[in-house]
N, C-alpha and C. Protein backbone atom coordinates (compact mmCIF):
# COMPACT_ATOMS: atom_id res chain seq x y z
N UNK A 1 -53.14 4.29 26.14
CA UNK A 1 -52.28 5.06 25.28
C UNK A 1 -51.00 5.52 26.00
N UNK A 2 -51.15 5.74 27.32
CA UNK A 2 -50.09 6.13 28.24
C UNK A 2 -49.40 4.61 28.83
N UNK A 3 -47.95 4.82 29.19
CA UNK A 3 -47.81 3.84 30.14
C UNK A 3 -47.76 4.27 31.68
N UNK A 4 -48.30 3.45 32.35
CA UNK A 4 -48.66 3.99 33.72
C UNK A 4 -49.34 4.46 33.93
N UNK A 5 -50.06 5.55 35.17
CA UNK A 5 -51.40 5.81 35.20
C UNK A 5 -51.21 6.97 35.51
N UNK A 6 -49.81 7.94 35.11
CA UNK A 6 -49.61 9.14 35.13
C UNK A 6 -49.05 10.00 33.85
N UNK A 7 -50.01 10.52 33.20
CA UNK A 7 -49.71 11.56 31.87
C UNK A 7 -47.92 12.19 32.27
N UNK A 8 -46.81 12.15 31.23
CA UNK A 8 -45.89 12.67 31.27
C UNK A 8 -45.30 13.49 30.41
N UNK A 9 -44.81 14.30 30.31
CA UNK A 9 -44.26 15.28 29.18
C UNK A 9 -44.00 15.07 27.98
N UNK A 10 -43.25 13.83 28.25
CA UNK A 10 -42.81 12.89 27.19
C UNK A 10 -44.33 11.93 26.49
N UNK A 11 -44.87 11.49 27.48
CA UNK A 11 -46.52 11.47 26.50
C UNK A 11 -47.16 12.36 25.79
N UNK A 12 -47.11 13.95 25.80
CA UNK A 12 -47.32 14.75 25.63
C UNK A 12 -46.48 15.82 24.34
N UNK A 13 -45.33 14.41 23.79
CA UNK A 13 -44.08 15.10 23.26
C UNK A 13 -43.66 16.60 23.17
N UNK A 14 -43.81 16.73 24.83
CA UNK A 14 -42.93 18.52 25.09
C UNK A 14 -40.93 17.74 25.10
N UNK A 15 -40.93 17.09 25.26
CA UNK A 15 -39.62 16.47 25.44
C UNK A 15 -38.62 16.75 24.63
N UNK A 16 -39.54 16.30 23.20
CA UNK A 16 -38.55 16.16 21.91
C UNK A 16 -38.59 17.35 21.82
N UNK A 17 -39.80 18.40 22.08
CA UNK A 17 -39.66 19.84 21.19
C UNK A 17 -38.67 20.49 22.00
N UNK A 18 -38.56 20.51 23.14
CA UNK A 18 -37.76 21.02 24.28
C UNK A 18 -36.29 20.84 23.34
N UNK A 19 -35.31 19.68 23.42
CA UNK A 19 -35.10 19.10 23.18
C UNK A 19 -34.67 19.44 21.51
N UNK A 20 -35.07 19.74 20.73
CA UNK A 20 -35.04 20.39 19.29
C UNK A 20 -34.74 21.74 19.48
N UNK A 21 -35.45 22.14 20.39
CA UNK A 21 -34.99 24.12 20.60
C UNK A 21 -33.67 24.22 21.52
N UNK A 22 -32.97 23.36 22.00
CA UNK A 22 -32.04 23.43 22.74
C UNK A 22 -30.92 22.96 21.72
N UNK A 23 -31.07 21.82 20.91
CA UNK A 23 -30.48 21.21 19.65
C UNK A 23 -30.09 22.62 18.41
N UNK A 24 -31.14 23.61 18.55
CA UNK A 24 -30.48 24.53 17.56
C UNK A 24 -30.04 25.64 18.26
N UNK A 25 -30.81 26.00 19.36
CA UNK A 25 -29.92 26.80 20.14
C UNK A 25 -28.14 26.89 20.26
N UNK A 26 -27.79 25.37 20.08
CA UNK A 26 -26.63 24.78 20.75
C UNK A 26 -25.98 25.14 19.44
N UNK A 27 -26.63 24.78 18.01
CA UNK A 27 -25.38 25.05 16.94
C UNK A 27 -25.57 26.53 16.62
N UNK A 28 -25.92 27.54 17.33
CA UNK A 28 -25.91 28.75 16.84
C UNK A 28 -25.13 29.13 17.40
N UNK A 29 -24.72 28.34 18.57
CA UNK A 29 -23.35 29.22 19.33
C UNK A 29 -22.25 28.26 19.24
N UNK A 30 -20.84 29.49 19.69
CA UNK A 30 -20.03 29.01 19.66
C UNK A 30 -19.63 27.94 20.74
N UNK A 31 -18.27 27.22 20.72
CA UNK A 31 -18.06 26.55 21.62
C UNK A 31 -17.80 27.16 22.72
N UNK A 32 -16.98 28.44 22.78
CA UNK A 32 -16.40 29.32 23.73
C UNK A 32 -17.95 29.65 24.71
N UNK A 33 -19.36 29.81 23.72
CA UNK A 33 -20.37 30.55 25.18
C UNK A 33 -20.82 29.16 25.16
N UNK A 34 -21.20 28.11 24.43
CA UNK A 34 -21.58 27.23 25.07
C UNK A 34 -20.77 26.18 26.90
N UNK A 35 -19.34 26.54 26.47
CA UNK A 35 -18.84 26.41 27.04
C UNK A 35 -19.13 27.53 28.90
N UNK A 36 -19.07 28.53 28.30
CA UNK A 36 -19.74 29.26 29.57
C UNK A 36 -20.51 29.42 29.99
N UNK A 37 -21.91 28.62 29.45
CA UNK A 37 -23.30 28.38 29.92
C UNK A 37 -23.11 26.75 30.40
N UNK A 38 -22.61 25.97 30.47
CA UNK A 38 -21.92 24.87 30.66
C UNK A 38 -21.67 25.65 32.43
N UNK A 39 -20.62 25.95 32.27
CA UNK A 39 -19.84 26.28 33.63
C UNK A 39 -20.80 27.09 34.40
N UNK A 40 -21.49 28.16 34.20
CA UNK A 40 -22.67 28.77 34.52
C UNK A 40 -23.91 27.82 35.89
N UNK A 41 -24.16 27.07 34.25
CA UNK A 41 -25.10 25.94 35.18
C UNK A 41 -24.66 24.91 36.30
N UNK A 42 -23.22 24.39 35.95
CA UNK A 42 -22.93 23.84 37.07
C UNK A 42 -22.71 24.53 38.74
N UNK A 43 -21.84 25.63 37.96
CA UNK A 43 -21.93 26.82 39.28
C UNK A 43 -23.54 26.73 40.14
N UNK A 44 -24.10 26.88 39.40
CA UNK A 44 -25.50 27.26 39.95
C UNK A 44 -26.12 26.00 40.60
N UNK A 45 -26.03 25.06 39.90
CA UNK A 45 -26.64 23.84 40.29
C UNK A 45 -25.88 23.46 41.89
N UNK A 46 -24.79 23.45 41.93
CA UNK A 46 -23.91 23.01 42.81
C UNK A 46 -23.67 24.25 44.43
N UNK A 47 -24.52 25.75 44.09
CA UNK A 47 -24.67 26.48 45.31
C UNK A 47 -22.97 27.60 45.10
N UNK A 48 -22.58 27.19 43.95
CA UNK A 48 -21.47 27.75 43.39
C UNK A 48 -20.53 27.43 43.76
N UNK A 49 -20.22 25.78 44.48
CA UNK A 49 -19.41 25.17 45.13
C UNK A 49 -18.34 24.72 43.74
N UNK A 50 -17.22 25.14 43.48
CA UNK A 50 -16.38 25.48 42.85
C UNK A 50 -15.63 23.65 42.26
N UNK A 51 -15.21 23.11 43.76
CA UNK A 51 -14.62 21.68 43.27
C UNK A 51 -15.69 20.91 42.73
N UNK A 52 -17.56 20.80 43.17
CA UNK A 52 -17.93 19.87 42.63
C UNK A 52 -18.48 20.75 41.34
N UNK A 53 -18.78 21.49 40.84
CA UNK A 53 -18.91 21.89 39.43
C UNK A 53 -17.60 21.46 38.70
N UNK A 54 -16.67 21.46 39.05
CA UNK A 54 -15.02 21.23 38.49
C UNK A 54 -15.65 19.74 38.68
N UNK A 55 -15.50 19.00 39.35
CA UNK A 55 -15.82 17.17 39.03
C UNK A 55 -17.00 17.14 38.19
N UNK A 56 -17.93 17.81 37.96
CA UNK A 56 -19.60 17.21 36.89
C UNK A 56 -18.77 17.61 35.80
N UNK A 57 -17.99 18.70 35.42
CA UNK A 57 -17.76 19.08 34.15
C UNK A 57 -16.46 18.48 33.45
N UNK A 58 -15.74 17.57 34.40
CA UNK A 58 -15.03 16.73 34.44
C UNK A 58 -13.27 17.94 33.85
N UNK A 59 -13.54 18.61 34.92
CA UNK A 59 -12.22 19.78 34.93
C UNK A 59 -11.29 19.67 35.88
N UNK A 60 -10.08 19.66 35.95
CA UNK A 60 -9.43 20.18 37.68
C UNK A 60 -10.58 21.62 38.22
N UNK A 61 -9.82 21.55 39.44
CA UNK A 61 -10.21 23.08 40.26
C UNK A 61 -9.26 24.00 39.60
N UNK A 62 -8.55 23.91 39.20
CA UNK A 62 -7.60 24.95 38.34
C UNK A 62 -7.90 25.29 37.15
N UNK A 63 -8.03 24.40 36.27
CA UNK A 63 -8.92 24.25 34.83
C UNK A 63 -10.33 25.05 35.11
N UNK A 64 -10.98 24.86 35.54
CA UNK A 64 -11.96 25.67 35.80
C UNK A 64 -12.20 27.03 36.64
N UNK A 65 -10.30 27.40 37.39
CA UNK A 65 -10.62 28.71 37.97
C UNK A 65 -10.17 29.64 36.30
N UNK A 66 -8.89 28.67 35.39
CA UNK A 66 -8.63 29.28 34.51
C UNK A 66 -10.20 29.86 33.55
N UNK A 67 -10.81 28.78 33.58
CA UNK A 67 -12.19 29.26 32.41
C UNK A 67 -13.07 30.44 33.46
N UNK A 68 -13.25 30.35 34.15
CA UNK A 68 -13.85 31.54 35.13
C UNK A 68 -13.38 32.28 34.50
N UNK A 69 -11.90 32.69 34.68
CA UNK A 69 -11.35 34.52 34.69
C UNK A 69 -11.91 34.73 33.27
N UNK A 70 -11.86 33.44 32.03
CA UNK A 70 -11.08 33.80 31.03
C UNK A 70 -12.61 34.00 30.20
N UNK A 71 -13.97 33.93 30.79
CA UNK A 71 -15.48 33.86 30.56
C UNK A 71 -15.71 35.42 31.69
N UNK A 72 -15.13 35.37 32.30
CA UNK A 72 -15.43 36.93 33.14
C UNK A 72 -16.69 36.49 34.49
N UNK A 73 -16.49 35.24 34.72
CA UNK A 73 -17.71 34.19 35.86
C UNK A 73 -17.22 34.59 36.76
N UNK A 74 -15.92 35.10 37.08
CA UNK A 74 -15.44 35.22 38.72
C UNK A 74 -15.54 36.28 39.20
């Protein structure tokens, strides 16, 4: 029933539900906080290293010091 010989989330369909709650999460907000949970996570992911969150989110370093001030992140 599985492929492979290891049970996965996605065998388990937590994936899609995941996945559906993030899908309505996303249209309840605006673009402006989605946008700052966007920048948020890259910050975080990246150790808060400023240029490579600015390259994943595909921003200048300027473009993204502007969304900092203008989200209250800095």
């Amino acid at each position: 029933m599985i492929s492979g010989g290891m049970i996965t989330a996605f065998d388990l369909g937590l994936r899609a539900s995941r996945e559906v709650k993030l899908s309505a999460q996303l249209e309840e907000m605006s673009l402006e906080e989605v946008e700052r949970v966007l920048i948020h996570k890259a910050l975080a992911r990246f150790g808060g290293n400023a240029n490579r969150a600015a390259e994943a989110l595909g921003l200048s370093r300027s473009a993204l010091y502007r969304r900092l001030q203008k989200y209250g992140l800095s």
